[in-house]
C-alpha atoms as a PDB file:
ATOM      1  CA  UNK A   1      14.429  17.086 -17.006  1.00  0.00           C
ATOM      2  CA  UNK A   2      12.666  16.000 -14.092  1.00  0.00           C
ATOM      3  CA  UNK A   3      13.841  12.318 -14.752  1.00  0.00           C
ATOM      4  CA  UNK A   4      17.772  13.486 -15.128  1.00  0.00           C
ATOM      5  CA  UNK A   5      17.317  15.024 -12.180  1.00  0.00           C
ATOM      6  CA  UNK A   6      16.238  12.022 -10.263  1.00  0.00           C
ATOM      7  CA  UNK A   7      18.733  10.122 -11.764  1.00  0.00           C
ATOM      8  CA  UNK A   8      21.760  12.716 -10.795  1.00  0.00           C
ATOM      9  CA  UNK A   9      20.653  12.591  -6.954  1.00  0.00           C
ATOM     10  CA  UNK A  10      20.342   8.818  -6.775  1.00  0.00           C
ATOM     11  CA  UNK A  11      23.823   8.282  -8.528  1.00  0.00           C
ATOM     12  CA  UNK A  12      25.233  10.647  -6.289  1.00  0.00           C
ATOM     13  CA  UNK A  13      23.504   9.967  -3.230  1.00  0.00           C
ATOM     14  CA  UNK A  14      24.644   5.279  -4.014  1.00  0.00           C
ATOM     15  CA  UNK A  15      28.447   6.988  -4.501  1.00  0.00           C
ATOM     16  CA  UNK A  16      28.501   8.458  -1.423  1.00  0.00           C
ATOM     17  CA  UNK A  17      26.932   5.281   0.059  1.00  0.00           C
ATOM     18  CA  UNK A  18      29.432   3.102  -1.206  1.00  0.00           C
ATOM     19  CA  UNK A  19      32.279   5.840  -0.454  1.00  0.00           C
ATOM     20  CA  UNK A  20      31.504   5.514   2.877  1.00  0.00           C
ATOM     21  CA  UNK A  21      31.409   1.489   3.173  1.00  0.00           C
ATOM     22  CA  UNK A  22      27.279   1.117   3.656  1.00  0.00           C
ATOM     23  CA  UNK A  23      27.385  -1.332   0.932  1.00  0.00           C
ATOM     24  CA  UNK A  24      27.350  -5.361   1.705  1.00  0.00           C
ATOM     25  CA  UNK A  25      28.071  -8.090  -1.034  1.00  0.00           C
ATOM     26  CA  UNK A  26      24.865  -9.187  -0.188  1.00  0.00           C
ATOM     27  CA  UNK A  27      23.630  -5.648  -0.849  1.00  0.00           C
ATOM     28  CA  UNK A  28      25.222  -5.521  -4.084  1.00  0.00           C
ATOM     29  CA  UNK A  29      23.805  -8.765  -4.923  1.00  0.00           C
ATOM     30  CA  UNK A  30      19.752  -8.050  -4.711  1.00  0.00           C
ATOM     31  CA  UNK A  31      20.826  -4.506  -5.633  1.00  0.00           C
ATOM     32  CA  UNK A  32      21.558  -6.291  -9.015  1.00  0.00           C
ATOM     33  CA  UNK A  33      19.310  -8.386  -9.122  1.00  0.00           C
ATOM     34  CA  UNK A  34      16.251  -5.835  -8.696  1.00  0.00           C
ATOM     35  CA  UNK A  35      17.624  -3.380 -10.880  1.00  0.00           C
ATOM     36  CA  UNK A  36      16.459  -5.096 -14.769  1.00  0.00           C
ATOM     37  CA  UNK A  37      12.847  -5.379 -12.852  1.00  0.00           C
ATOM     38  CA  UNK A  38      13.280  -1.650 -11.646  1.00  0.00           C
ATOM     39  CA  UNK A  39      14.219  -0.252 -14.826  1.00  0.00           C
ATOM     40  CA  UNK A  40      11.626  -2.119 -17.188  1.00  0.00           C
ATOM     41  CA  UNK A  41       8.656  -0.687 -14.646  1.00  0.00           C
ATOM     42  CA  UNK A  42      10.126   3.258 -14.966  1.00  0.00           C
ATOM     43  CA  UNK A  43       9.593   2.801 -18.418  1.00  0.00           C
ATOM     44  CA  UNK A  44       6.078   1.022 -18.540  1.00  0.00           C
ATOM     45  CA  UNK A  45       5.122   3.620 -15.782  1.00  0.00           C
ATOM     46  CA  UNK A  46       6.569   6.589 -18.397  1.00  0.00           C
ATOM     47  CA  UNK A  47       4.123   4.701 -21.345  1.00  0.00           C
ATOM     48  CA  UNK A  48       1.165   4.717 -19.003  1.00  0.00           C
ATOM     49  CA  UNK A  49       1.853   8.522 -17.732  1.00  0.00           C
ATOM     50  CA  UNK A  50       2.269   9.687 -21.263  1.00  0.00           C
ATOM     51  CA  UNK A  51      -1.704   7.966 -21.916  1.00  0.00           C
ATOM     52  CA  UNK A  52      -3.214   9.326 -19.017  1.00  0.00           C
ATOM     53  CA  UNK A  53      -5.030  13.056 -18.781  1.00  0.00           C
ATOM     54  CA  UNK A  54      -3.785  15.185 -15.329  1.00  0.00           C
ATOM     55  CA  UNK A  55      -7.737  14.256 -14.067  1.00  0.00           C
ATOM     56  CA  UNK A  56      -7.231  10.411 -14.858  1.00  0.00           C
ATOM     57  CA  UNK A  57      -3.561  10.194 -13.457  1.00  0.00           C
ATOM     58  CA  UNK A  58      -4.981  12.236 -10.656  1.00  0.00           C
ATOM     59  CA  UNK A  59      -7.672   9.545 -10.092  1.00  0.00           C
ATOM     60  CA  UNK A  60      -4.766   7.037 -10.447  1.00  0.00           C
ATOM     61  CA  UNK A  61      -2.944   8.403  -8.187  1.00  0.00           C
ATOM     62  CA  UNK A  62      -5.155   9.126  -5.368  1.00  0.00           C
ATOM     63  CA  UNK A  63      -6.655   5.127  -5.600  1.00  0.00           C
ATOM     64  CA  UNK A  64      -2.795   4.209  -5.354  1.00  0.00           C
ATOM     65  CA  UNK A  65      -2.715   6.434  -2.476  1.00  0.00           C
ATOM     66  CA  UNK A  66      -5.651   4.852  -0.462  1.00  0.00           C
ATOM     67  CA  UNK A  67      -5.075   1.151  -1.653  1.00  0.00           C
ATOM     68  CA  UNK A  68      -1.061   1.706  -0.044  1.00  0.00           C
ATOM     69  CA  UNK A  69      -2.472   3.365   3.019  1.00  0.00           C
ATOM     70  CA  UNK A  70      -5.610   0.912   3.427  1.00  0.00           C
ATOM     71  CA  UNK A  71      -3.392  -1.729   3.244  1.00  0.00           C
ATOM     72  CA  UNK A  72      -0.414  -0.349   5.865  1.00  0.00           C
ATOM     73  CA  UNK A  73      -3.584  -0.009   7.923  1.00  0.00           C
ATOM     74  CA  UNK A  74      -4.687  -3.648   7.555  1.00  0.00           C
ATOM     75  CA  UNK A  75      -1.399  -4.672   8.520  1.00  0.00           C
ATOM     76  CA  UNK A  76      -1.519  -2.643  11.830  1.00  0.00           C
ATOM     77  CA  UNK A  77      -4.534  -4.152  12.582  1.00  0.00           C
ATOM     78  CA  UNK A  78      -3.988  -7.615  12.111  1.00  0.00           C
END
C-alpha cells in the first residue's frame, strides 16, 4: 500500500509540475533516461528488503545513514 501511495503523490505531484511549465526538453530528456535505472533499483531494493530481518535492515539502514552523512561531511571539509 505504502508503495501505491508513493507512486500516487509522485504522479500527481510531476502533473502538476508539468501543468505549470517547470518542465525543460532537457528535463524530459535525463528524466527518461534515468527512469529504466530508477525503476530496476526499486525493485532490487524491494528483493533485498523482503531478505532482511527489522534488526538487519535497521543495521542497514543506520550504516547508509552515517556513510551519506560522513561523506556530505568530507565534502564540506575538503
Amino acid at each position: 500500500m505504502l508503495q501505491s501511495y508513493n507512486v500516487i503523490v509522485l504522479t500527481v505531484t510531476a502533473a502538476l509540475l508539468a501543468w505549470k511549465g517547470f518542465y525543460t526538453a532537457q528535463t524530459l530528456g535525463l528524466t527518461a533516461l534515468a527512469l529504466p535505472a530508477t525503476l530496476i533499483g526499486a525493485q532490487v531494493g524491494m528483493l533485498v528488503f523482503r531478505r532482511l530481518s527489522d534488526d538487519q535492515f535497521r543495521v542497514a539502514l543506520f550504516g547508509l545513514m552515517l556513510f551519506s552523512g560522513s561523506i556530505l561531511a568530507l565534502r564540506e571539509l575538503v
